[in-house]
N, C-alpha and C. Protein backbone atom coordinates (compact mmCIF):
# COMPACT_ATOMS: atom_id res chain seq x y z
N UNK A 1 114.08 117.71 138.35
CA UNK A 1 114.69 116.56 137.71
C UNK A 1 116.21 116.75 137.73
N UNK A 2 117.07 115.68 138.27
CA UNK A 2 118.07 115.26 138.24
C UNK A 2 119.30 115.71 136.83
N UNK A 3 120.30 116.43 136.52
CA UNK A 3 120.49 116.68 135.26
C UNK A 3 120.94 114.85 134.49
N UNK A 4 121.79 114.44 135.49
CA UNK A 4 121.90 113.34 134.94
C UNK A 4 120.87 112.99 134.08
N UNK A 5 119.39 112.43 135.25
CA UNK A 5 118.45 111.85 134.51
C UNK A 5 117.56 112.38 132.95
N UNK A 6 117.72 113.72 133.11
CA UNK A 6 117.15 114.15 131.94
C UNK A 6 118.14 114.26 130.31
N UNK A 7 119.82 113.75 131.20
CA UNK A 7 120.23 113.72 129.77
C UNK A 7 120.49 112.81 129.14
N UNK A 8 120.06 111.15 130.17
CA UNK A 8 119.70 110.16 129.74
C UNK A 8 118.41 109.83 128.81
N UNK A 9 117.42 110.92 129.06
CA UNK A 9 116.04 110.71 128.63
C UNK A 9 116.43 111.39 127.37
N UNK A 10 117.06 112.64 127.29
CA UNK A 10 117.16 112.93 126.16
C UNK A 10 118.04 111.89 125.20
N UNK A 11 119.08 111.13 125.08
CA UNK A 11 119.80 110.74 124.72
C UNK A 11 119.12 109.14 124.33
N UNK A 12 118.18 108.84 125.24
CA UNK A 12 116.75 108.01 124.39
C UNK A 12 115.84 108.56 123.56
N UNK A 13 115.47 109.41 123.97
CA UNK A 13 114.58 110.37 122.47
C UNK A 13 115.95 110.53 120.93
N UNK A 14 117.37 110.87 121.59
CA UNK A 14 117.56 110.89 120.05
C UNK A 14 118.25 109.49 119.57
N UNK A 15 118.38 108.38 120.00
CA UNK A 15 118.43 107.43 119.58
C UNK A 15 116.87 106.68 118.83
N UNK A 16 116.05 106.78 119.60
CA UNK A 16 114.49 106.40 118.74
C UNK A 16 114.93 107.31 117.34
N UNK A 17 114.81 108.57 117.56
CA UNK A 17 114.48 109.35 116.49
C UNK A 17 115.57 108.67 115.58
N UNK A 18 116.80 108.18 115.80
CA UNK A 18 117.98 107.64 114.77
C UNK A 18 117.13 106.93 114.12
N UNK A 19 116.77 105.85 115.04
CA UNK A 19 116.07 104.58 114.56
C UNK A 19 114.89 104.74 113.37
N UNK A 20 114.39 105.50 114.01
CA UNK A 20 112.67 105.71 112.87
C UNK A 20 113.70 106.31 111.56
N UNK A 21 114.86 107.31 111.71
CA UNK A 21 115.07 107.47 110.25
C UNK A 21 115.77 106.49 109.70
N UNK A 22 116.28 105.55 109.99
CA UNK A 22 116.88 104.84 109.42
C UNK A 22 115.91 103.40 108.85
N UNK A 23 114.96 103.38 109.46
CA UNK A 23 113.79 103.12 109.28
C UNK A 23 113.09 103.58 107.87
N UNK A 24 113.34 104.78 108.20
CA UNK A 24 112.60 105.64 107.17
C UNK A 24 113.47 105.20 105.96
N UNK A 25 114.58 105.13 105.72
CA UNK A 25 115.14 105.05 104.63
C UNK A 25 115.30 103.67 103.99
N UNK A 26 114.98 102.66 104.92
CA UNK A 26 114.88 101.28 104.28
C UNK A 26 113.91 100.97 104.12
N UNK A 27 113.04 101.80 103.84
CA UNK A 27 111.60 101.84 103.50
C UNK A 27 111.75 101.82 101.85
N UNK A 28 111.30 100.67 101.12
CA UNK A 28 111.54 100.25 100.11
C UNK A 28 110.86 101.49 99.24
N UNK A 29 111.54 102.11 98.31
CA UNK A 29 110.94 103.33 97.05
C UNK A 29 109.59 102.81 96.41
N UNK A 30 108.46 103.45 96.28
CA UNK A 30 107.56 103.25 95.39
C UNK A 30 107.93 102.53 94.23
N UNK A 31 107.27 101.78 93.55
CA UNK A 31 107.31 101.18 92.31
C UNK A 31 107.03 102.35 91.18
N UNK A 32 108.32 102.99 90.76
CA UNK A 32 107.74 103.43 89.25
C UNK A 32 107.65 102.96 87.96
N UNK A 33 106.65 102.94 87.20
CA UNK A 33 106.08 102.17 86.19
C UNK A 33 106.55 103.39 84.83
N UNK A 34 106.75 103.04 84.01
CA UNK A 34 107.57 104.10 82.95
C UNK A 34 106.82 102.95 81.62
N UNK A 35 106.21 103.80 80.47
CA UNK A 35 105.49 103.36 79.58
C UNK A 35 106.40 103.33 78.27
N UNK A 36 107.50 103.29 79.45
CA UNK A 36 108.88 103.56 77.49
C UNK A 36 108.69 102.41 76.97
N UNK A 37 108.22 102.13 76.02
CA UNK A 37 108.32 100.95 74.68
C UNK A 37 107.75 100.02 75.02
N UNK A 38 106.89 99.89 76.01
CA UNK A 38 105.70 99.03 76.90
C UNK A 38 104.54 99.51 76.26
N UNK A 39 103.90 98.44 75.95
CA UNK A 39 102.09 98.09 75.29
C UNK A 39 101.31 98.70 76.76
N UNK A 40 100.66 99.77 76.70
CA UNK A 40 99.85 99.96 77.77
C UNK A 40 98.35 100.22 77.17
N UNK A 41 97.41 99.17 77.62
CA UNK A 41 95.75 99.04 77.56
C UNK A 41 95.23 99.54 78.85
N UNK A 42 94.21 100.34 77.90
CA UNK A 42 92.99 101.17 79.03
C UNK A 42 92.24 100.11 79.08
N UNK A 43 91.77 99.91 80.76
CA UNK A 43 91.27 99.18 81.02
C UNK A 43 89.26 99.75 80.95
N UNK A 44 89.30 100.96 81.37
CA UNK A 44 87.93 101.11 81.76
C UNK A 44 89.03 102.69 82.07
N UNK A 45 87.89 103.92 82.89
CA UNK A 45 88.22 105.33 83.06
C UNK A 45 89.14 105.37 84.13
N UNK A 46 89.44 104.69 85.13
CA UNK A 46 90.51 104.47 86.05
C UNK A 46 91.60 103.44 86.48
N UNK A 47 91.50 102.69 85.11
CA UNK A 47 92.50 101.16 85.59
C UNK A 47 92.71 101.08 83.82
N UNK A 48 94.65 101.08 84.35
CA UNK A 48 95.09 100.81 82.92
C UNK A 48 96.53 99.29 82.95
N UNK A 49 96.68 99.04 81.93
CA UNK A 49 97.63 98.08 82.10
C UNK A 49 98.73 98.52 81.01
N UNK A 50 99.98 98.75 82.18
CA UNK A 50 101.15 98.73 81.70
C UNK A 50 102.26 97.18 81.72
N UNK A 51 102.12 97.02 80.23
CA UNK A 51 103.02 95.88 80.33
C UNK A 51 102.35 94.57 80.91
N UNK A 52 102.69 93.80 81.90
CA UNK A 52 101.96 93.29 82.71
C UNK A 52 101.11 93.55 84.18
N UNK A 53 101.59 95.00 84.17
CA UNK A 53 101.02 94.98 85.97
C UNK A 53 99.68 96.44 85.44
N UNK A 54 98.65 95.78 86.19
CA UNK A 54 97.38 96.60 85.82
C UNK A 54 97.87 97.70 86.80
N UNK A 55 97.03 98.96 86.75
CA UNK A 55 97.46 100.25 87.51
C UNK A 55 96.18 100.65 87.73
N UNK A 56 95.69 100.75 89.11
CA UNK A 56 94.72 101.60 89.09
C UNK A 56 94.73 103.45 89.73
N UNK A 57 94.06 104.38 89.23
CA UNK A 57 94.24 105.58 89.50
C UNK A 57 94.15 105.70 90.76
N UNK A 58 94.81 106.56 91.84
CA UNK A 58 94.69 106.68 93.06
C UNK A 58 93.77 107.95 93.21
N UNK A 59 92.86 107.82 94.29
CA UNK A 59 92.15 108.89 94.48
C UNK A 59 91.06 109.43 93.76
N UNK A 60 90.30 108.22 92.88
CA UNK A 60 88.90 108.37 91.80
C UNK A 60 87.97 107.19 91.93
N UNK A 61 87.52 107.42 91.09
CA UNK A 61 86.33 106.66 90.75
C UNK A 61 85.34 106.43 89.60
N UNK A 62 86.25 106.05 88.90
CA UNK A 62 85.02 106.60 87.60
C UNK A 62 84.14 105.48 86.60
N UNK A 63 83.38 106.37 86.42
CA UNK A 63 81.85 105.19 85.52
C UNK A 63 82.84 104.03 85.35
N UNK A 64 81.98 102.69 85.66
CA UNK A 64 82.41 101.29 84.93
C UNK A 64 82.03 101.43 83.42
N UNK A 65 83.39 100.68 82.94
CA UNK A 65 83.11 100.76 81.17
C UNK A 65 82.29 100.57 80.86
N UNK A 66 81.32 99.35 81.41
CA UNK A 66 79.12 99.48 80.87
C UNK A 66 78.80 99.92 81.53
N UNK A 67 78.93 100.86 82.47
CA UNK A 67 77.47 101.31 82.78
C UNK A 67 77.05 102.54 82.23
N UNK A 68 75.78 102.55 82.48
CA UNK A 68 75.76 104.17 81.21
C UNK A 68 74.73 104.90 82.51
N UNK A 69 74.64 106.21 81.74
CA UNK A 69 74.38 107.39 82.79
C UNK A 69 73.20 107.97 81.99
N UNK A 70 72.51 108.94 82.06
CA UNK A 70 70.89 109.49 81.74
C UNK A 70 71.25 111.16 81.26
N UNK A 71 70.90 111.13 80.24
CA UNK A 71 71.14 112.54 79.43
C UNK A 71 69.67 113.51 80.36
N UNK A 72 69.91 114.73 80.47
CA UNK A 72 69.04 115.48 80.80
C UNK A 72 67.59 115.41 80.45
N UNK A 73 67.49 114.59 78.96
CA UNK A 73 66.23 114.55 78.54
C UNK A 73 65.48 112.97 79.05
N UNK A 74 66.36 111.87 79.44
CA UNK A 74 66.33 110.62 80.00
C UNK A 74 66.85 109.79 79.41
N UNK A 75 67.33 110.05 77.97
CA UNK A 75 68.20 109.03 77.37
C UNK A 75 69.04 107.93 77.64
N UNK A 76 69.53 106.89 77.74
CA UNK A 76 70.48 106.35 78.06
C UNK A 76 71.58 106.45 77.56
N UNK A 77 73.30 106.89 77.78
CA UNK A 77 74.99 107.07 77.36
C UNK A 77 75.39 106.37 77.67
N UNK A 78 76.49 106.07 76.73
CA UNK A 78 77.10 104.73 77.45
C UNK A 78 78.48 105.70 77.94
N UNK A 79 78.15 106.55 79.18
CA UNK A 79 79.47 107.11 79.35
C UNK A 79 80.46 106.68 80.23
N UNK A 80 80.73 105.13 80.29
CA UNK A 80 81.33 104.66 80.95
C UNK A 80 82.46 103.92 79.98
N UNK A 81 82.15 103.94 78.53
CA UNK A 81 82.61 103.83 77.49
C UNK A 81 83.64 105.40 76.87
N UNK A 82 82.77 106.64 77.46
CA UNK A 82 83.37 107.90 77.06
C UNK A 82 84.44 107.79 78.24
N UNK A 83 84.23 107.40 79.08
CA UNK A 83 85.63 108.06 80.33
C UNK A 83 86.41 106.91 79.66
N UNK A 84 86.43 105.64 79.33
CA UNK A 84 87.50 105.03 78.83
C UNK A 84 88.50 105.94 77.52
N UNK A 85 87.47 106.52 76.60
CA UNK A 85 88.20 107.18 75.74
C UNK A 85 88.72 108.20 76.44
N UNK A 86 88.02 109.08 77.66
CA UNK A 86 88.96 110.11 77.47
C UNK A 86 90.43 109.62 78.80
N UNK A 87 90.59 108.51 79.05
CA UNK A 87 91.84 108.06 80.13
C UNK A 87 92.61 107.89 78.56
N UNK A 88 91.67 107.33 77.52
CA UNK A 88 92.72 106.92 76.24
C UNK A 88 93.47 107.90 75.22
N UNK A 89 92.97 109.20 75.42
CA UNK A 89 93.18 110.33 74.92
C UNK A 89 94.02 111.31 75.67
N UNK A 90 94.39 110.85 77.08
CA UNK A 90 95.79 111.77 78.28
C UNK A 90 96.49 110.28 78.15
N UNK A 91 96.25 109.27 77.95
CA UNK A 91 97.39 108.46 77.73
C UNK A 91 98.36 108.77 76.36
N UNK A 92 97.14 109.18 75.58
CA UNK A 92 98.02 109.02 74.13
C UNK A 92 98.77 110.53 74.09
N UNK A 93 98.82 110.95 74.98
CA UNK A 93 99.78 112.57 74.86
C UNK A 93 101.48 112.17 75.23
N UNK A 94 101.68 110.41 75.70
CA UNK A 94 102.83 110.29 76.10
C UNK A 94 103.48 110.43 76.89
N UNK A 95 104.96 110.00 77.01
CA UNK A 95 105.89 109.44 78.41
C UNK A 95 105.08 109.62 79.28
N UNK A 96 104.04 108.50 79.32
CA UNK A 96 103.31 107.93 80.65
C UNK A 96 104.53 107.59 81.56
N UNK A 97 104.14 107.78 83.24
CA UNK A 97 104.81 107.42 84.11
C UNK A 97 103.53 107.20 85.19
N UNK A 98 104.23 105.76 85.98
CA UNK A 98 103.04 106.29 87.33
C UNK A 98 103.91 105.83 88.96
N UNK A 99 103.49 106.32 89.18
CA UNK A 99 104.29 106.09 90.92
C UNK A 99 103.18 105.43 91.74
N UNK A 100 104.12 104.08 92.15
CA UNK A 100 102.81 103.44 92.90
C UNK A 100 102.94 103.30 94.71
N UNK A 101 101.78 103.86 95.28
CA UNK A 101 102.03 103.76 96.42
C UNK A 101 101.42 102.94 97.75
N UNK A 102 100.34 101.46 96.42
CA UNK A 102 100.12 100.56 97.61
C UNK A 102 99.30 99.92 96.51
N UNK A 103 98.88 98.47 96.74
CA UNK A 103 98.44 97.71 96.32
C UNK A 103 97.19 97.47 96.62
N UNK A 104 96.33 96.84 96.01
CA UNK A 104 94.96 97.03 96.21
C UNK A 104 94.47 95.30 96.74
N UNK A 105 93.29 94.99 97.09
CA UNK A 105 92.99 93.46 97.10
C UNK A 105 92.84 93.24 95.85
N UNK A 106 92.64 93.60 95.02
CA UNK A 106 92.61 92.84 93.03
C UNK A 106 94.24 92.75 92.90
N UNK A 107 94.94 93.05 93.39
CA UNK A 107 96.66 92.97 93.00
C UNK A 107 97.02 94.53 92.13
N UNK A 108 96.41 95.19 91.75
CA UNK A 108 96.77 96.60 91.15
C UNK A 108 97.69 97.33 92.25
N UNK A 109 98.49 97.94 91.00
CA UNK A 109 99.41 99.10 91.69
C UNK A 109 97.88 100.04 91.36
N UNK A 110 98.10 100.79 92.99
CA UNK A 110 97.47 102.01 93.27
C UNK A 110 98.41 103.20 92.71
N UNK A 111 97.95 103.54 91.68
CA UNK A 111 98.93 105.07 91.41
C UNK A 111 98.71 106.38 90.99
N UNK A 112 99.55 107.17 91.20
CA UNK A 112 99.20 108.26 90.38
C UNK A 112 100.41 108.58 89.41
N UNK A 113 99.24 108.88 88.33
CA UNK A 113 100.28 108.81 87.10
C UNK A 113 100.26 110.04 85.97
N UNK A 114 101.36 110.62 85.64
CA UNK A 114 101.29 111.47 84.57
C UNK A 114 101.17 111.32 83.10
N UNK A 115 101.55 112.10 82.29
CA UNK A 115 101.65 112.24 81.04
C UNK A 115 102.09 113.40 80.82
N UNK A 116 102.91 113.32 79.06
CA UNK A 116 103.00 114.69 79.16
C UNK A 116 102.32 116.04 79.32
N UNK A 117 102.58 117.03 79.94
CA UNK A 117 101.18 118.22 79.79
C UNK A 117 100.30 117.96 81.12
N UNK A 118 100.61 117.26 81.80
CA UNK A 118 99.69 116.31 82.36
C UNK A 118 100.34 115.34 83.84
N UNK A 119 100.32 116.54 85.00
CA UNK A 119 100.61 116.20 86.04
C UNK A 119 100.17 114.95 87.19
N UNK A 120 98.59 114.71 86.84
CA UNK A 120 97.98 114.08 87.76
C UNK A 120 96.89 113.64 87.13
N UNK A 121 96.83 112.52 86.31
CA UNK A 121 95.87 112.08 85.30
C UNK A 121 94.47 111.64 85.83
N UNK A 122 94.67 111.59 87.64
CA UNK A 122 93.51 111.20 87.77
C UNK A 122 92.63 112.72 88.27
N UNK A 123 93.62 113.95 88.58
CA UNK A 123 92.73 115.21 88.65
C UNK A 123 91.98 115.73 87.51
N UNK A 124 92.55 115.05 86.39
CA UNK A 124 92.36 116.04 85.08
C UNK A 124 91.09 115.13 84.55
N UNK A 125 90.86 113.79 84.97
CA UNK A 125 89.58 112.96 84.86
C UNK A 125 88.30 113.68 85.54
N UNK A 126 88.30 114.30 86.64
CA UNK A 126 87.72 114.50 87.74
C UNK A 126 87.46 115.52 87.09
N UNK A 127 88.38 116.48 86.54
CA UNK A 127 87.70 117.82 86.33
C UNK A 127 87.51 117.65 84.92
N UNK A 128 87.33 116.87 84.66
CA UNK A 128 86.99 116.68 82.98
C UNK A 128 85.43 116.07 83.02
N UNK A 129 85.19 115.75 84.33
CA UNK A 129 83.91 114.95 84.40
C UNK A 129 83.65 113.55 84.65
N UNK A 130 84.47 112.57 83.82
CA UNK A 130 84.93 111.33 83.93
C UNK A 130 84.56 110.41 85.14
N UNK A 131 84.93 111.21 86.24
CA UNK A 131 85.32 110.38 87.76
C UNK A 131 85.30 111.13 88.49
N UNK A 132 84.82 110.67 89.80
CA UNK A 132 84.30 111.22 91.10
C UNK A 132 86.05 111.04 92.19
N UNK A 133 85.59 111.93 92.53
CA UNK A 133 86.63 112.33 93.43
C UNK A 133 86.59 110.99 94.76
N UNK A 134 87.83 110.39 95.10
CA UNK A 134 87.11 109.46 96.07
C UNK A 134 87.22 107.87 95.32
N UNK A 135 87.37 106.77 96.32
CA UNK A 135 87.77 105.72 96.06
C UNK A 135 86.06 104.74 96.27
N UNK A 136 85.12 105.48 96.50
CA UNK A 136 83.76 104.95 96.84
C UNK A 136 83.12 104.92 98.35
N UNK A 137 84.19 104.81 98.67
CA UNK A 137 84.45 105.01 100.59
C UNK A 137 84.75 105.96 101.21
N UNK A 138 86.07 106.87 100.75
CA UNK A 138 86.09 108.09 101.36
C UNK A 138 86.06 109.05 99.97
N UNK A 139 85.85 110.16 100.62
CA UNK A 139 86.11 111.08 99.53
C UNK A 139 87.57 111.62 99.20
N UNK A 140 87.84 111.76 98.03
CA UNK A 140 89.23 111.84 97.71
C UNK A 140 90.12 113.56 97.54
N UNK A 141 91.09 113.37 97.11
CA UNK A 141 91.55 114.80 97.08
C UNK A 141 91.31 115.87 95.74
N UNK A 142 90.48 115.47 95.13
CA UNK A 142 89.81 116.22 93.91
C UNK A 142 88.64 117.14 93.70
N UNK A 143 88.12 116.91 94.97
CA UNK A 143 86.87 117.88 95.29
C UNK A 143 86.72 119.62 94.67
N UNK A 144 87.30 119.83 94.95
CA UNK A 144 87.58 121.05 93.93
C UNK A 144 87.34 121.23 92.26
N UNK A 145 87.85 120.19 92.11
CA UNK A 145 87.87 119.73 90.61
C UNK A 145 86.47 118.71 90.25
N UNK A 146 86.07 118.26 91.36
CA UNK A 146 84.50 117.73 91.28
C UNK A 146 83.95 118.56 91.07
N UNK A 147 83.70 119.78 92.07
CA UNK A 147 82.36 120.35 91.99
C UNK A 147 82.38 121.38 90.71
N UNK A 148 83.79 121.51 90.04
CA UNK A 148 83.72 122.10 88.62
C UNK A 148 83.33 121.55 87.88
N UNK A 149 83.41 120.75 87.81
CA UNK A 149 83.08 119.52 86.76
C UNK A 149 81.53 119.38 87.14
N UNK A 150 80.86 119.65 88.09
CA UNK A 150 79.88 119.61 87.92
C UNK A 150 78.34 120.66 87.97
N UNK A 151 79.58 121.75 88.36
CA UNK A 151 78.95 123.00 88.11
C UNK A 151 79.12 123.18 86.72
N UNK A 152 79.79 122.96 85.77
CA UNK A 152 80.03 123.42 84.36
C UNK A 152 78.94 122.19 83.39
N UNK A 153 78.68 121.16 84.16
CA UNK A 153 77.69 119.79 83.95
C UNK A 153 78.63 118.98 82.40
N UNK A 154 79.99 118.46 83.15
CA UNK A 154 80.88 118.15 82.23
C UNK A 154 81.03 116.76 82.59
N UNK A 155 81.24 115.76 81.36
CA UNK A 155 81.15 114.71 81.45
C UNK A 155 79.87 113.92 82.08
N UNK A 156 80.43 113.10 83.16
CA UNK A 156 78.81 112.50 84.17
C UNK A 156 78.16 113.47 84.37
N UNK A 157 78.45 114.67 84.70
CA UNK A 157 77.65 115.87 85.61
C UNK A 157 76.49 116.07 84.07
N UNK A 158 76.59 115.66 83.20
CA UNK A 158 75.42 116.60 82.35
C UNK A 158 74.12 116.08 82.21
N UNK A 159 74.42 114.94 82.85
CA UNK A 159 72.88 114.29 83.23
C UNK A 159 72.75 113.60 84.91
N UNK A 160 72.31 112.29 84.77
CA UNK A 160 72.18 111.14 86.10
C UNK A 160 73.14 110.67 85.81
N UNK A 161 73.75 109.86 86.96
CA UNK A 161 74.15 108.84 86.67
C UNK A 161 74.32 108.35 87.95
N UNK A 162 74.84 106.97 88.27
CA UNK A 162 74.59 106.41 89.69
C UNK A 162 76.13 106.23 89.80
N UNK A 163 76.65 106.20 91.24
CA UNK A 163 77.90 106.81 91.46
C UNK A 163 78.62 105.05 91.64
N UNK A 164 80.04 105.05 90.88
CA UNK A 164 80.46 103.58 90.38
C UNK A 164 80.71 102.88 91.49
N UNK A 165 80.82 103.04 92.69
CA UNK A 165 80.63 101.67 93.88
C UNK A 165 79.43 101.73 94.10
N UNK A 166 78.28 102.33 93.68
CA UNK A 166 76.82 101.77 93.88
C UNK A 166 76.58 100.93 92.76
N UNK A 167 76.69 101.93 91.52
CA UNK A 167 76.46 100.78 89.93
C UNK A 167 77.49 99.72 90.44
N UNK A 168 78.58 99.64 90.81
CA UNK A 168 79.32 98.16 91.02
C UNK A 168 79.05 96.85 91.90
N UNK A 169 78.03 97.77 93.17
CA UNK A 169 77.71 96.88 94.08
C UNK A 169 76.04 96.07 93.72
N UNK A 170 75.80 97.16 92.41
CA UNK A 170 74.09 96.42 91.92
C UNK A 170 74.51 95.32 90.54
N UNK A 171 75.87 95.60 89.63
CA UNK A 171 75.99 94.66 88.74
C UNK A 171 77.46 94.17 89.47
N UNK A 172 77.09 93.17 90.33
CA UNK A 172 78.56 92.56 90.54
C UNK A 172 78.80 91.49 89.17
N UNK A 173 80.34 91.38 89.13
CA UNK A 173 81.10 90.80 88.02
C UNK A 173 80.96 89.44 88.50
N UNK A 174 80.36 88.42 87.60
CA UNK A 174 79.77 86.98 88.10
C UNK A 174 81.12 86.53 87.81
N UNK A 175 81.29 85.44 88.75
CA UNK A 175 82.63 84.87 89.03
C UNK A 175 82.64 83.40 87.73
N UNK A 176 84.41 83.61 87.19
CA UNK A 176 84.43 83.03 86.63
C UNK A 176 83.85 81.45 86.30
N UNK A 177 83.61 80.78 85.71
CA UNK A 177 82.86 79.41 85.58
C UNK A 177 84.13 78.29 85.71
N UNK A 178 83.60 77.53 86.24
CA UNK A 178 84.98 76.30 86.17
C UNK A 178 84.62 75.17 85.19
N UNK A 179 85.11 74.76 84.44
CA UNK A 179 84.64 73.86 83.25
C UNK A 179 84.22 72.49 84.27
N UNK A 180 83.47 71.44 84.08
CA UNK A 180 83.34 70.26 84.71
C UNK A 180 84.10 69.34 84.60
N UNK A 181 84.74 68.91 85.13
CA UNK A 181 85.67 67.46 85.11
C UNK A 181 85.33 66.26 84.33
């Protein structure tokens, strides 16, 4: 190869590469959501609402607020009601923050969010029992913290329970009613 030609080729490789970073940097910042002096409601064990914009946890899955799960002996729990308390119990530890890094088809910021004490609120669900590692589709980055949670039989793990995009896809949410004209 020609030197000319190869220091033209190079001199296109580092112009792209300019481009993609400059690229890179007008790449609009995540949305951070900050719970300073904002009303924030638990929605259910993975979706909370700050202010006005709902947030859902990135990278979980956990029991729908009704559905309930099967105690070892066959009982019925309503532990889809317990993972709400315990998202309500790492919320209430304070300066909630969440960093959002994509939007969902319901309109939710996808995020992950802290608290104080409390790096990654949706790992500490996972290994608390609460929520399955995983968005229902793929499996998520908590696996580790799953299979503790369910080797120790903490939270869901201490009985049955049916995993929340199956319970979601057998009780779908009946669509709102339109009054008649």
């Amino acid at each position: 190869m020609r030197p000319g030609r190869w220091l033209r080729q190079l001199a296109v490789l580092a112009l792209l590469f300019l481009l993609l970073m400059v690229f890179a940097e007008l790449r609009e910042p995540p949305e951070r959501l900050a719970a300073d002096g904002v009303r924030v409601h638990v929605i259910d064990g993975d979706s909370l609402q700050i202010g006005e914009r709902t947030v859902r946890l990135q990278g979980i899955d956990a029991v729908e607020f009704h559905q309930p799960c099967t105690t070892p002996e066959g009982k019925p729990w309503k532990c889809g009601t317990e993972a709400r308390k315990a998202l309500q119990a790492l919320v209430g530890k304070g300066s909630l923050v969440c960093e959002t890094h994509a939007t969902d088809n319901f309109g939710r910021a996808v995020s992950t969010c802290s608290v104080n004490g409390v790096e990654d609120i949706a790992a500490t669900l996972v290994a608390q029992g609460w929520a399955v590692s995983g968005d229902g589709e793929r499996e998520g980055l908590h696996l580790a913290e799953q299979e503790a949670a369910r080797r120790a039989r903490r939270g869901i793990w201490r009985g049955s329970f049916q995993r929340p995009a199956e319970w979601r896809a057998a009780h779908p949410r009946s669509a709102p009613s339109v009054p008649a004209a």
